[in-house]
PDB file of N, CA and C in Angstrom:
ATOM      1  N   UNK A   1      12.466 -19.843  15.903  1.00  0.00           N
ATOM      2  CA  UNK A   1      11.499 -19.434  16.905  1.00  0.00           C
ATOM      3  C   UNK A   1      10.870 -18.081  16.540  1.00  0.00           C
ATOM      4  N   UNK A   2      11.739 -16.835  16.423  1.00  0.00           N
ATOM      5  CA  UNK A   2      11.229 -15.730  15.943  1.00  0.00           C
ATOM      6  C   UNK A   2      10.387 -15.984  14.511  1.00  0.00           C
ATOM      7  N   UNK A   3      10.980 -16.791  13.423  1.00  0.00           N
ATOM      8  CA  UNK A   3       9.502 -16.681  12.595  1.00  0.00           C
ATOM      9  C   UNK A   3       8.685 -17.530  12.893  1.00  0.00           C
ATOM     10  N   UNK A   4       8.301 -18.415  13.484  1.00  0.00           N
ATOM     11  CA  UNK A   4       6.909 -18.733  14.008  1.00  0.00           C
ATOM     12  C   UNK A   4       6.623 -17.699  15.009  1.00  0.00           C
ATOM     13  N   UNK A   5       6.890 -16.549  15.632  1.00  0.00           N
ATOM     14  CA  UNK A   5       6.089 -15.875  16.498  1.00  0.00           C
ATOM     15  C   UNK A   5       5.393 -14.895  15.146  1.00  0.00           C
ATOM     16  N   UNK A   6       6.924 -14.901  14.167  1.00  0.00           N
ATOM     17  CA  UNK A   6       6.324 -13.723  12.887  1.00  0.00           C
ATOM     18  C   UNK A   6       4.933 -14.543  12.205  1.00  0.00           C
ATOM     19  N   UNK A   7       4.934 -15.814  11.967  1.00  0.00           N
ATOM     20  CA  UNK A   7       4.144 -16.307  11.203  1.00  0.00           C
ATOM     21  C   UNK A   7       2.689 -16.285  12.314  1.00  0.00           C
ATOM     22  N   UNK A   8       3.072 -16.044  13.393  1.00  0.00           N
ATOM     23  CA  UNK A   8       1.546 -16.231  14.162  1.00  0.00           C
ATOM     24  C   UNK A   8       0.751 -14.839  14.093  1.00  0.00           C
ATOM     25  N   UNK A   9       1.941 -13.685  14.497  1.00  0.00           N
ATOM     26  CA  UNK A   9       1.609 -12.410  14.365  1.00  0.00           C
ATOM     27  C   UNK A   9       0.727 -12.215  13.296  1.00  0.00           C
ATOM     28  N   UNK A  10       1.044 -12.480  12.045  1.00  0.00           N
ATOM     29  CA  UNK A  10       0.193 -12.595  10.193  1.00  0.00           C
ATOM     30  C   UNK A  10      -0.968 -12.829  10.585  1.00  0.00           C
ATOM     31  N   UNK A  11      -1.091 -14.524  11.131  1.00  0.00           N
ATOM     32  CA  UNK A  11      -2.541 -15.299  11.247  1.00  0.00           C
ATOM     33  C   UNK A  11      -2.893 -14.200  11.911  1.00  0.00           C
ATOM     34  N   UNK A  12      -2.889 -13.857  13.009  1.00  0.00           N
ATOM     35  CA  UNK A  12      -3.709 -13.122  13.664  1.00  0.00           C
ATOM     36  C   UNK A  12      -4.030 -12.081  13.069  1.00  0.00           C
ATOM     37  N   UNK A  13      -3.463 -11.044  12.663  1.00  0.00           N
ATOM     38  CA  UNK A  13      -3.663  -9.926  11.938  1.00  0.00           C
ATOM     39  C   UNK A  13      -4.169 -10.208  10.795  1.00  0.00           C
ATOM     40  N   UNK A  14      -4.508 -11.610   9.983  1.00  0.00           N
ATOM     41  CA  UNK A  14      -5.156 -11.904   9.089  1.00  0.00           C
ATOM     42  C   UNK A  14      -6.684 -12.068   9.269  1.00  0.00           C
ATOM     43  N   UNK A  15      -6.911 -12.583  11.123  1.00  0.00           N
ATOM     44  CA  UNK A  15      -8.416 -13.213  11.639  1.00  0.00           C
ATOM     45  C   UNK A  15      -8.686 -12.039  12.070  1.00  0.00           C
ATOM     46  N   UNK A  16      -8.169 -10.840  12.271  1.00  0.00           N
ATOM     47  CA  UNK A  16      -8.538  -9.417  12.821  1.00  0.00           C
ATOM     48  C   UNK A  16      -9.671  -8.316  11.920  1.00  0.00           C
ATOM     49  N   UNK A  17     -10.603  -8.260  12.674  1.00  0.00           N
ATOM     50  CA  UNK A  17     -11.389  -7.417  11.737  1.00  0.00           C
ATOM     51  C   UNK A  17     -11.302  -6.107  11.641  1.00  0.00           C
ATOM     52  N   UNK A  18     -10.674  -6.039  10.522  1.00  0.00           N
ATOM     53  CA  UNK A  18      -9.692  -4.555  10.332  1.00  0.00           C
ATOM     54  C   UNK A  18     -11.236  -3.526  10.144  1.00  0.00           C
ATOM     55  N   UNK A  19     -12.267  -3.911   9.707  1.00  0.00           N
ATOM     56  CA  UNK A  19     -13.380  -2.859   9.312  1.00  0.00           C
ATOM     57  C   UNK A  19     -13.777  -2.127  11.198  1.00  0.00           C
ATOM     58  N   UNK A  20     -13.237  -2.722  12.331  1.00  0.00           N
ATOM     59  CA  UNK A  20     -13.076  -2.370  13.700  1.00  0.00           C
ATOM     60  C   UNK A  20     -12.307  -1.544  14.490  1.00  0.00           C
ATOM     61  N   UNK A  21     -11.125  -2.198  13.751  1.00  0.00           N
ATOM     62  CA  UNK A  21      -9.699  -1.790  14.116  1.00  0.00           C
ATOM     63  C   UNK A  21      -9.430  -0.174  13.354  1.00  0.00           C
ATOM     64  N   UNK A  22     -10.249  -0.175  12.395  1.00  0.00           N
ATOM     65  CA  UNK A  22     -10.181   1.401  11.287  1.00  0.00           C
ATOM     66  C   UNK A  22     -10.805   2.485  12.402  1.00  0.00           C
ATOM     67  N   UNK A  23     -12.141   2.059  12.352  1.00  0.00           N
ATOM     68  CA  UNK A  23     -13.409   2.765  12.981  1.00  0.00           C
ATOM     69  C   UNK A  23     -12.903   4.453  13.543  1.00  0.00           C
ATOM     70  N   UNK A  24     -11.401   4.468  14.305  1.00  0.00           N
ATOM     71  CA  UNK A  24     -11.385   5.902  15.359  1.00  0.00           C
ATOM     72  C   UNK A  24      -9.786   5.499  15.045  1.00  0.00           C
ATOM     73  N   UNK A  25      -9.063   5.474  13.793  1.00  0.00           N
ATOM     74  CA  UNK A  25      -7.693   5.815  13.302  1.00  0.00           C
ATOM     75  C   UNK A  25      -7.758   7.159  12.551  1.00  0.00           C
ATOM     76  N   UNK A  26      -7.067   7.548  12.329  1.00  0.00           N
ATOM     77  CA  UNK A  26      -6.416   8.629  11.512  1.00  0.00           C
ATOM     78  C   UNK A  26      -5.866   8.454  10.328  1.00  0.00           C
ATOM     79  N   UNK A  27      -5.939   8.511   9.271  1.00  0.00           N
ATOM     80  CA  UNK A  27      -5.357   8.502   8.202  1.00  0.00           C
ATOM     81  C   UNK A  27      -3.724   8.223   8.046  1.00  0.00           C
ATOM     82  N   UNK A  28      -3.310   8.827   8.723  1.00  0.00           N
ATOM     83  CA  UNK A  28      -1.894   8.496   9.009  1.00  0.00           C
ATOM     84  C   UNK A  28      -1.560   7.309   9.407  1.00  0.00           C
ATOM     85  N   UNK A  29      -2.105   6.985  10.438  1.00  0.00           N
ATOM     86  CA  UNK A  29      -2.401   5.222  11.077  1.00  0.00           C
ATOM     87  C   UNK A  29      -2.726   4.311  10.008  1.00  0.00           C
ATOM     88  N   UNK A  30      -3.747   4.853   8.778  1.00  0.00           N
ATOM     89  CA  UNK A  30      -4.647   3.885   8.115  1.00  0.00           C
ATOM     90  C   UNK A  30      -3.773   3.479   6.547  1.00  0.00           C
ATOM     91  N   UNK A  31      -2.306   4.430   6.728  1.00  0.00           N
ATOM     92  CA  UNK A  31      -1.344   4.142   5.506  1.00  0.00           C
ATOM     93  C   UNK A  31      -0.825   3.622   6.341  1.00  0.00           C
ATOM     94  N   UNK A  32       0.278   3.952   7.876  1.00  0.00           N
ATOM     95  CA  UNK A  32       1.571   3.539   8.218  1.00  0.00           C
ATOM     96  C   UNK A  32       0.416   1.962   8.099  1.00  0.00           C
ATOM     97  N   UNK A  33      -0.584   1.304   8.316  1.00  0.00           N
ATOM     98  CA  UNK A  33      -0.670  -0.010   8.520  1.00  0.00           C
ATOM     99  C   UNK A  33      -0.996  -0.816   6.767  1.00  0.00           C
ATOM    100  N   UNK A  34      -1.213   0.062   6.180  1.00  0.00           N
ATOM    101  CA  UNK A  34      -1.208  -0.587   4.357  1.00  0.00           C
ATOM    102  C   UNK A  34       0.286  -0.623   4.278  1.00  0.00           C
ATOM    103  N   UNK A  35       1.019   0.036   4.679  1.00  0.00           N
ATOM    104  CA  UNK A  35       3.042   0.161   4.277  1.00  0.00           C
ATOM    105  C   UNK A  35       3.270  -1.088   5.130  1.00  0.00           C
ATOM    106  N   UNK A  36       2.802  -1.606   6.079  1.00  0.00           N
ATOM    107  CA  UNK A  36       3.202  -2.411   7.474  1.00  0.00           C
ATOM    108  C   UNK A  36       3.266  -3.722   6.676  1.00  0.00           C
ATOM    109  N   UNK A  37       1.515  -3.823   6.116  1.00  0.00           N
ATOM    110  CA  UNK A  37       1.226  -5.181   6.181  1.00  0.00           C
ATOM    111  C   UNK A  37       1.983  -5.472   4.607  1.00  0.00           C
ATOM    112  N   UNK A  38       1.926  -4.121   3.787  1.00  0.00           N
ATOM    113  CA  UNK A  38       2.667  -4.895   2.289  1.00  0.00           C
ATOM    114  C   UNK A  38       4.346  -5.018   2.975  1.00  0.00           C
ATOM    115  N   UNK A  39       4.725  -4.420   3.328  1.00  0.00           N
ATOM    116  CA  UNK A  39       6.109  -4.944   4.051  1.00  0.00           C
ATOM    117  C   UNK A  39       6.133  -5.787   4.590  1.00  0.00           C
ATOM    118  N   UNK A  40       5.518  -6.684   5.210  1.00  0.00           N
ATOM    119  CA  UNK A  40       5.422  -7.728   5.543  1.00  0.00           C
ATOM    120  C   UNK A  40       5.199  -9.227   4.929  1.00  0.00           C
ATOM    121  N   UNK A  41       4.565  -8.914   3.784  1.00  0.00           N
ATOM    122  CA  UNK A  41       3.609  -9.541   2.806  1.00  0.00           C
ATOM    123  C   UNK A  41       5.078  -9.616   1.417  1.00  0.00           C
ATOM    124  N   UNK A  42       5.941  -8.655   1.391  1.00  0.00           N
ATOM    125  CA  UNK A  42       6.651  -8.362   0.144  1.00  0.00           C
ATOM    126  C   UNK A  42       8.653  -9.056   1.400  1.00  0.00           C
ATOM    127  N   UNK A  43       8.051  -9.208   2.241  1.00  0.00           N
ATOM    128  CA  UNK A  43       9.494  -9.606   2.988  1.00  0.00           C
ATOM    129  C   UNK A  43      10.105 -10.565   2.720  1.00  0.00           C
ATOM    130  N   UNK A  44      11.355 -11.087   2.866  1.00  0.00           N
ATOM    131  CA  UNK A  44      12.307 -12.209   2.453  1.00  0.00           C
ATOM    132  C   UNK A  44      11.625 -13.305   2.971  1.00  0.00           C
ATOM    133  N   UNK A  45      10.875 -13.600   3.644  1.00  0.00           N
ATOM    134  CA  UNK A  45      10.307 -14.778   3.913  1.00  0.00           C
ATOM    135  C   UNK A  45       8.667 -15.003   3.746  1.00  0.00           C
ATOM    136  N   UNK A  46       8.518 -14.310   2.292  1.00  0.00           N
ATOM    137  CA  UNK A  46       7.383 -14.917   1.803  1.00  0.00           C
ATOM    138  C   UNK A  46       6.633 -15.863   1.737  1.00  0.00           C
ATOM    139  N   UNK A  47       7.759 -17.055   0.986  1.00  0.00           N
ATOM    140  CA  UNK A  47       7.171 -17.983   0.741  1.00  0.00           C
ATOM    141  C   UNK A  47       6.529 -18.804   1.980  1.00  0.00           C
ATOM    142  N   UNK A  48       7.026 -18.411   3.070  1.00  0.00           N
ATOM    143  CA  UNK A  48       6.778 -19.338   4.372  1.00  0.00           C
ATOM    144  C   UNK A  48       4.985 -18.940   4.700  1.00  0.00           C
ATOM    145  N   UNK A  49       4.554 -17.928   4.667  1.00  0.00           N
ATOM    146  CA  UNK A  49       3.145 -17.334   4.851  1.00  0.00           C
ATOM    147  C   UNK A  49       2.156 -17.953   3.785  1.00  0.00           C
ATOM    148  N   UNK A  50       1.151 -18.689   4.311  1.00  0.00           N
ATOM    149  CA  UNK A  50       0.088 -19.671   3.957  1.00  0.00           C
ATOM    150  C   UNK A  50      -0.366 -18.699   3.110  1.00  0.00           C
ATOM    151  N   UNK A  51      -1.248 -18.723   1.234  1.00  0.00           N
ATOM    152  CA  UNK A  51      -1.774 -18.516   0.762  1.00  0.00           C
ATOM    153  C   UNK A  51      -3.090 -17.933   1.383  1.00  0.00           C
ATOM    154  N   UNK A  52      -3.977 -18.513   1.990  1.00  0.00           N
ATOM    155  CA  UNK A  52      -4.809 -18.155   2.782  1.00  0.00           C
ATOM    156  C   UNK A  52      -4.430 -16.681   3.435  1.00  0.00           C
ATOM    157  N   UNK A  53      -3.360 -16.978   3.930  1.00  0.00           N
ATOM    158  CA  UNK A  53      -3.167 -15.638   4.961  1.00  0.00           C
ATOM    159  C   UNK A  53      -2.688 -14.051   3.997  1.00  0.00           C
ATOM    160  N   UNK A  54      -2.062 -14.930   3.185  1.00  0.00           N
ATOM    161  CA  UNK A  54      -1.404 -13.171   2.199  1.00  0.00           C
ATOM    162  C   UNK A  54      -2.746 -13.054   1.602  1.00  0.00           C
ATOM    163  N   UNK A  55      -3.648 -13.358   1.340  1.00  0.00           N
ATOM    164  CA  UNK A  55      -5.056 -13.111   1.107  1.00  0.00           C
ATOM    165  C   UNK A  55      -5.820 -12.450   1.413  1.00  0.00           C
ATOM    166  N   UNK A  56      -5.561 -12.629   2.632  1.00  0.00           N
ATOM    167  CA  UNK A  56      -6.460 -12.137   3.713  1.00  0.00           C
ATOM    168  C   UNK A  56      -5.798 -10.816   4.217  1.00  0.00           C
ATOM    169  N   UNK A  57      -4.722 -10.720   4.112  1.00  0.00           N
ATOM    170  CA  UNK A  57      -3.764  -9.293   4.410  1.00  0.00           C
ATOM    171  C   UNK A  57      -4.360  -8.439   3.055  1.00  0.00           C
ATOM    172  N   UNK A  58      -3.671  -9.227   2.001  1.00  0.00           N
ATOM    173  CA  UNK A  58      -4.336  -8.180   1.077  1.00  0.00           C
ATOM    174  C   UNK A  58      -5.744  -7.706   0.978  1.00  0.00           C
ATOM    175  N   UNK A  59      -6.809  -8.301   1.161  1.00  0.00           N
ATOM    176  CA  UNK A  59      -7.898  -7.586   1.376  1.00  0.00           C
ATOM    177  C   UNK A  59      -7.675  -6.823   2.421  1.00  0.00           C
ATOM    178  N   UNK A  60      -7.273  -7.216   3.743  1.00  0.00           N
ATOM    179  CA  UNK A  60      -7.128  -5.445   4.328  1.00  0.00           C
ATOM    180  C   UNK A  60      -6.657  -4.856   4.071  1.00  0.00           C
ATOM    181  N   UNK A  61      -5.730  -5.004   3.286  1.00  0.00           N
ATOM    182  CA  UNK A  61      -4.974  -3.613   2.463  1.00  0.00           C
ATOM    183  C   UNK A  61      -5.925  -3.050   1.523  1.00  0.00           C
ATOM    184  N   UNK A  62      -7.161  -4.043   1.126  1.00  0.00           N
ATOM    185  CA  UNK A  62      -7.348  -3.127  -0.364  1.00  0.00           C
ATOM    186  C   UNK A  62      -8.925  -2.447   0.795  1.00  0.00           C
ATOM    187  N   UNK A  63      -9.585  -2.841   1.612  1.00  0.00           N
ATOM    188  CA  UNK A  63     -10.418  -2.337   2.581  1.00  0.00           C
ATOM    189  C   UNK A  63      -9.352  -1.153   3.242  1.00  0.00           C
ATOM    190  N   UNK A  64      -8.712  -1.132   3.662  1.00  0.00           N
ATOM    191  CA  UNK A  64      -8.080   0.463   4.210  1.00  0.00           C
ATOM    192  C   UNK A  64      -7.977   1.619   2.804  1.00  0.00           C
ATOM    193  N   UNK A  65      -7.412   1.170   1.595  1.00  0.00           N
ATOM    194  CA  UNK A  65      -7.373   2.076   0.695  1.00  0.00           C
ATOM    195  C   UNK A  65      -8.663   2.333   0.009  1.00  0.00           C
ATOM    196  N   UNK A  66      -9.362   1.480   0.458  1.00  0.00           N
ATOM    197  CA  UNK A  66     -11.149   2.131  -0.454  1.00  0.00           C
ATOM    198  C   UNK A  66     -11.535   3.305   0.731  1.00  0.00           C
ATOM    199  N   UNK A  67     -10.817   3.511   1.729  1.00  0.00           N
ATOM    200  CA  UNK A  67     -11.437   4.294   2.500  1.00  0.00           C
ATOM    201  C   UNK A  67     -10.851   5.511   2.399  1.00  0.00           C
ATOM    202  N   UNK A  68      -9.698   5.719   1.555  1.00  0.00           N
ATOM    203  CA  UNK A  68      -8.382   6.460   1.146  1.00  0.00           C
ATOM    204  C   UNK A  68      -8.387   7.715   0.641  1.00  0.00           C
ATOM    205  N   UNK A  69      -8.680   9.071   0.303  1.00  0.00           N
ATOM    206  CA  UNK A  69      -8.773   9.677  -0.539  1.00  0.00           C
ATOM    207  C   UNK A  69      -7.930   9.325  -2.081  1.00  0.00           C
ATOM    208  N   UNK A  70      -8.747   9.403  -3.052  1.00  0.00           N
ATOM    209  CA  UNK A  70      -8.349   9.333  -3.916  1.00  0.00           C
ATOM    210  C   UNK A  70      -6.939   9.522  -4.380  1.00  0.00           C
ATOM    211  N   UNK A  71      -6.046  10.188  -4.150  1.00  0.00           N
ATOM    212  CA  UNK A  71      -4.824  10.963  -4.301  1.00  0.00           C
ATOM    213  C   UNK A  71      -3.827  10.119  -3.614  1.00  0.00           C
ATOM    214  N   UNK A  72      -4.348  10.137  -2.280  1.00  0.00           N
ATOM    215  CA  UNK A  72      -3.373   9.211  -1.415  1.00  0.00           C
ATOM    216  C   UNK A  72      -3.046   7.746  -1.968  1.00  0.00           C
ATOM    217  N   UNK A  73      -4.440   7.581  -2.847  1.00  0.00           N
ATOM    218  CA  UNK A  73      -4.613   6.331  -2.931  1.00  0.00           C
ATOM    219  C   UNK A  73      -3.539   5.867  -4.220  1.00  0.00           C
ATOM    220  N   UNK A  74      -3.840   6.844  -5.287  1.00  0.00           N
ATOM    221  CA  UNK A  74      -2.834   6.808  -6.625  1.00  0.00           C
ATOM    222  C   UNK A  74      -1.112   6.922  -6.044  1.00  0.00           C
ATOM    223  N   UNK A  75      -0.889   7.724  -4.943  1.00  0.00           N
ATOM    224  CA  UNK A  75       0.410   7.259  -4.434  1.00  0.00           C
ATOM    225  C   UNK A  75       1.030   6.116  -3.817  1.00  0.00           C
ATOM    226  N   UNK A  76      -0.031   5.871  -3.320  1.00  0.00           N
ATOM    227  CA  UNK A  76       0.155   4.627  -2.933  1.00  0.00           C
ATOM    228  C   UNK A  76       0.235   3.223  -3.216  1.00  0.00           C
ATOM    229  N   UNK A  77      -0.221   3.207  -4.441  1.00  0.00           N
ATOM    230  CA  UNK A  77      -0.918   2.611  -5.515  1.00  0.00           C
ATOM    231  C   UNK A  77       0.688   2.426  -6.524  1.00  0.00           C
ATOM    232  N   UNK A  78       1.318   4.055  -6.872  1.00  0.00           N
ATOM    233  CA  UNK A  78       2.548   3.779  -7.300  1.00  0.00           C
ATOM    234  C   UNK A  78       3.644   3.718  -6.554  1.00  0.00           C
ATOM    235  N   UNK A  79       3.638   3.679  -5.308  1.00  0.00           N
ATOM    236  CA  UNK A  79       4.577   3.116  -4.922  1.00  0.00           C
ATOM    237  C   UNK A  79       4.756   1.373  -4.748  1.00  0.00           C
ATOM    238  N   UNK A  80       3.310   1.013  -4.874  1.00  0.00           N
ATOM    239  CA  UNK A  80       3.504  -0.609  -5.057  1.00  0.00           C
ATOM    240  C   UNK A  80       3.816  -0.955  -6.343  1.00  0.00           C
ATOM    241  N   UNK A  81       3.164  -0.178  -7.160  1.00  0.00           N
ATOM    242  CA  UNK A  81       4.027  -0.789  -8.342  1.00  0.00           C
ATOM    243  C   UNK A  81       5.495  -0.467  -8.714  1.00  0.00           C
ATOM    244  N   UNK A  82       5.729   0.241  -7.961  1.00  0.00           N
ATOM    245  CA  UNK A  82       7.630   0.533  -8.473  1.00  0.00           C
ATOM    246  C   UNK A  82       7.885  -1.027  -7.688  1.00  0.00           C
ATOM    247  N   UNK A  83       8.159  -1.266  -6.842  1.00  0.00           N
ATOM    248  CA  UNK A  83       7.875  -2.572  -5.917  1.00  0.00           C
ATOM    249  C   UNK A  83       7.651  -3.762  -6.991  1.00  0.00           C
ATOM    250  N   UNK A  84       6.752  -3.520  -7.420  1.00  0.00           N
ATOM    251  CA  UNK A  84       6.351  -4.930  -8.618  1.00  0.00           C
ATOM    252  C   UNK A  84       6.027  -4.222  -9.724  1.00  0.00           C
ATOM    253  N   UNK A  85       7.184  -4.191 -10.691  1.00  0.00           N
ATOM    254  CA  UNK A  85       6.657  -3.548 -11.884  1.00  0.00           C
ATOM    255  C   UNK A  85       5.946  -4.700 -12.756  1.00  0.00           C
ATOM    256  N   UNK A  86       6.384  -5.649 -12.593  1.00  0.00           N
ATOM    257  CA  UNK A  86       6.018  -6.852 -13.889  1.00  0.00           C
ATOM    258  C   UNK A  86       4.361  -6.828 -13.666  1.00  0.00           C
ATOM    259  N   UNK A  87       3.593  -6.866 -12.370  1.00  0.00           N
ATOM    260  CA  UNK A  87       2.327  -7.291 -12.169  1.00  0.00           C
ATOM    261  C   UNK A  87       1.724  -5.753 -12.066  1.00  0.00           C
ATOM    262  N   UNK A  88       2.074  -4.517 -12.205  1.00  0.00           N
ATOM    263  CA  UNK A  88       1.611  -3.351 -12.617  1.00  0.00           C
ATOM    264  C   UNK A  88       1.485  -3.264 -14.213  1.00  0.00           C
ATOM    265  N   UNK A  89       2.441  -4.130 -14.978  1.00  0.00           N
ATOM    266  CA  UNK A  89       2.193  -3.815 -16.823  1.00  0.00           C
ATOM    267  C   UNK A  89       0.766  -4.481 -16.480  1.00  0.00           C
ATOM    268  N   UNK A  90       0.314  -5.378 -15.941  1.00  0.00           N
ATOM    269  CA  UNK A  90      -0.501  -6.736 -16.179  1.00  0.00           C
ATOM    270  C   UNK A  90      -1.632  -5.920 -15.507  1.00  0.00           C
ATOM    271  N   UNK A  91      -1.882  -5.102 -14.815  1.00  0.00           N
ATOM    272  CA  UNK A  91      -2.615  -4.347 -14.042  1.00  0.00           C
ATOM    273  C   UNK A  91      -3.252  -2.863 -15.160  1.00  0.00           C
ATOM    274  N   UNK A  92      -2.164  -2.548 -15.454  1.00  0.00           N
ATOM    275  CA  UNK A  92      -1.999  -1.123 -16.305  1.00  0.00           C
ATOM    276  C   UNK A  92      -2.749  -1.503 -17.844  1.00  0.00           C
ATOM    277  N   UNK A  93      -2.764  -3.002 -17.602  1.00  0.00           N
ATOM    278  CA  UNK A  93      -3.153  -3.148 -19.180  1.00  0.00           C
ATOM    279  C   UNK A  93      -4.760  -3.568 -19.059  1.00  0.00           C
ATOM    280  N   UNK A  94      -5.478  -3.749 -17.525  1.00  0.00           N
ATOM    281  CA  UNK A  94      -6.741  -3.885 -17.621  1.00  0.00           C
ATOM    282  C   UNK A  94      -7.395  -2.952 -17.105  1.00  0.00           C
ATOM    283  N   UNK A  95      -6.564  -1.863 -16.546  1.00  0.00           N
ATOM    284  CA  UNK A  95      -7.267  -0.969 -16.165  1.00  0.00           C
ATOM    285  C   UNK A  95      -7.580   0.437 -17.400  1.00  0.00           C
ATOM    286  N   UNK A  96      -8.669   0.679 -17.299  1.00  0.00           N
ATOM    287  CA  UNK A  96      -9.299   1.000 -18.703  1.00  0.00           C
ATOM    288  C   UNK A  96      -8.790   3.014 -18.416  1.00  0.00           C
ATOM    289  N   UNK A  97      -8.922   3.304 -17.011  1.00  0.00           N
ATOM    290  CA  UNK A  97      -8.612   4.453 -16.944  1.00  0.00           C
ATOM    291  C   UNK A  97      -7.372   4.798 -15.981  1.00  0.00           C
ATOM    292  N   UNK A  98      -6.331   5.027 -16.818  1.00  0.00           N
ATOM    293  CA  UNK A  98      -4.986   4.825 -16.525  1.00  0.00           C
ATOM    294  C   UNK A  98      -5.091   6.276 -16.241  1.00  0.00           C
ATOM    295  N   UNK A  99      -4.516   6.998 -15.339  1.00  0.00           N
ATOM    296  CA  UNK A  99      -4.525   8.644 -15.247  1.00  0.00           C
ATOM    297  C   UNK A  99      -3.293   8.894 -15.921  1.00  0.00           C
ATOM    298  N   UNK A 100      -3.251  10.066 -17.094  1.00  0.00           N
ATOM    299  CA  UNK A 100      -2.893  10.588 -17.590  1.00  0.00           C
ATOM    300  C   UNK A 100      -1.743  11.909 -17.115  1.00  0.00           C
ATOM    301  N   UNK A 101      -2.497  12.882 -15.959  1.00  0.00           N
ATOM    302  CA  UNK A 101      -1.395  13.512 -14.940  1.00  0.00           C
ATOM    303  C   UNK A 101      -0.648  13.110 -14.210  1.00  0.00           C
ATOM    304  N   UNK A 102       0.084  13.678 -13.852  1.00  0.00           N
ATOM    305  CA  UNK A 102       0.773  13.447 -12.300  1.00  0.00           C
ATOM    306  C   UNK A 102       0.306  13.423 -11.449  1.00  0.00           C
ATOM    307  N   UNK A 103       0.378  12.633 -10.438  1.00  0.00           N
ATOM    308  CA  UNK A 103      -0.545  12.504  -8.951  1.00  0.00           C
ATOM    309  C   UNK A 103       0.106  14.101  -8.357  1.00  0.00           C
ATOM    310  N   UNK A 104      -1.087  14.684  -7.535  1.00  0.00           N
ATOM    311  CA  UNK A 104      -1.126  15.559  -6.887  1.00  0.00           C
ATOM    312  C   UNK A 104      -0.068  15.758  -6.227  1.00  0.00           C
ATOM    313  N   UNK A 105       0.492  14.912  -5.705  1.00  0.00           N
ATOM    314  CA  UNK A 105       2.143  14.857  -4.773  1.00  0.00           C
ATOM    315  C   UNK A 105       2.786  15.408  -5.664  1.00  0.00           C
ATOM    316  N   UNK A 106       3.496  14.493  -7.006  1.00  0.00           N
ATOM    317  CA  UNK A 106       4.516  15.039  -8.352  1.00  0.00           C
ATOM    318  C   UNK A 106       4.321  16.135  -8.249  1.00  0.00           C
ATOM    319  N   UNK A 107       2.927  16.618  -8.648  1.00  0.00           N
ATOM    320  CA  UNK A 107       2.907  18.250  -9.519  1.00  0.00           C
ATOM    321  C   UNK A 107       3.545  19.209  -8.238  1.00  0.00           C
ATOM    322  N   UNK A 108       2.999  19.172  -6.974  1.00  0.00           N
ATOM    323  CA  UNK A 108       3.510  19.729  -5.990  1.00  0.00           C
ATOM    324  C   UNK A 108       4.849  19.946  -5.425  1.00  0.00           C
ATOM    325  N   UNK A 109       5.898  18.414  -5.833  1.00  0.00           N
ATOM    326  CA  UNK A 109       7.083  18.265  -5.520  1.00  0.00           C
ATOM    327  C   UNK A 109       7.468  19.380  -6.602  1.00  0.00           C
ATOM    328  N   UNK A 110       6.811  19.238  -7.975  1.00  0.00           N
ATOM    329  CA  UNK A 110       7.481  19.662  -8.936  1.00  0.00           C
ATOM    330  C   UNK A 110       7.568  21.047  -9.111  1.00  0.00           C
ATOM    331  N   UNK A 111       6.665  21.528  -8.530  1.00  0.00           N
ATOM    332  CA  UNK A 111       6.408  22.889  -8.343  1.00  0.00           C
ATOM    333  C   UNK A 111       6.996  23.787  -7.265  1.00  0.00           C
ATOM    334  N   UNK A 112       7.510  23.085  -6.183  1.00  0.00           N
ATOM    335  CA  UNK A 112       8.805  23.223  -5.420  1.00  0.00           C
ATOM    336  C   UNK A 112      10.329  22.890  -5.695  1.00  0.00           C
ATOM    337  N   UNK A 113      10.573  22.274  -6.817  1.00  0.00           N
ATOM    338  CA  UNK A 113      11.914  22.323  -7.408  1.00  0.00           C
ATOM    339  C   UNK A 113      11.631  23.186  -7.948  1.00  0.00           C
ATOM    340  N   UNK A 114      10.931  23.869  -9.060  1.00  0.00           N
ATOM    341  CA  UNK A 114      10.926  24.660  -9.933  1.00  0.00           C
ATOM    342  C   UNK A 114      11.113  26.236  -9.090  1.00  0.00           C
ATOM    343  N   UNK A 115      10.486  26.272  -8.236  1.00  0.00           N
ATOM    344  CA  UNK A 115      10.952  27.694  -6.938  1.00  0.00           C
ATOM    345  C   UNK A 115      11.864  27.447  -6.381  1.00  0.00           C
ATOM    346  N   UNK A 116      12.383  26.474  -6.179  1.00  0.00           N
ATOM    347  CA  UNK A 116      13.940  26.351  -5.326  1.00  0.00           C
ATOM    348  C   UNK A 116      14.427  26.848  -6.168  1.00  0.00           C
ATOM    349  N   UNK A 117      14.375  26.255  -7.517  1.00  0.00           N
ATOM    350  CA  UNK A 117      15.610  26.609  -8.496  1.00  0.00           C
ATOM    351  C   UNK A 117      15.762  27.934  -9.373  1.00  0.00           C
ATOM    352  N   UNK A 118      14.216  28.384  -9.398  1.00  0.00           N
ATOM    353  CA  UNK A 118      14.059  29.523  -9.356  1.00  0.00           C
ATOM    354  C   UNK A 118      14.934  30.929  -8.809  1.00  0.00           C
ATOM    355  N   UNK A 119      14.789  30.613  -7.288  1.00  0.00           N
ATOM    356  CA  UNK A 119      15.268  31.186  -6.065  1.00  0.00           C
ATOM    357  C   UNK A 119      17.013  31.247  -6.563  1.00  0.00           C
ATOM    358  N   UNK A 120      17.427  30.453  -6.642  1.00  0.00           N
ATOM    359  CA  UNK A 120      18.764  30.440  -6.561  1.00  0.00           C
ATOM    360  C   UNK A 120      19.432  31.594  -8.021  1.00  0.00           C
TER     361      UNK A 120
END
């Protein structure tokens, strides 16, 4: 019973016009719902969710992150591929401009270990 309410919840949030639902969110709102729907989409009961519908999720996922700042977006971006490394080689190998630095987060984390440890 609970996954057919889960599997209806999807459809719907699949027929939902997320370019509406964005309009007066916050950025914060506009990741916690890209983390929501790939958690949902990446859950133990995959296979049960109609082709059609993980389709249609993923384009709102990839419509919320075109709206993304850049930065947010490369984090976000690697945290799906730690998630799926096999279809990131396959990704990494057509994408022509692979960034070379550390995303803005790293250098920052990294630059706060380096003063913690500093400090001590």
């Amino acid at each position: 019973m609970s996954q057919k309410l889960r599997l209806l919840h999807l459809e719907s949030l699949a027929e939902a016009k997320i370019e509406y639902w964005m309009r007066d969110k916050e950025e914060v709102q506009l990741v916690d719902m890209v983390l929501r729907i790939r958690g949902k989409l990446d859950g133990e009961s995959r296979e049960e969710v109609p082709d059609v519908v993980a389709e249609r999720l993923q384009a709102h996922v990839d419509t919320i992150l075109s709206t993304l700042p850049e930065d947010l977006r490369a984090v976000l971006d690697k945290k799906q591929k730690k998630k799926h490394p096999s279809s990131s080689s396959q990704q990494q190998q057509g994408d022509e401009k692979a960034p070379t630095s550390p995303a803005p987060m790293e250098q920052e984390e990294a630059a706060a270990a380096a003063s913690a440890k500093g400090a001590e």
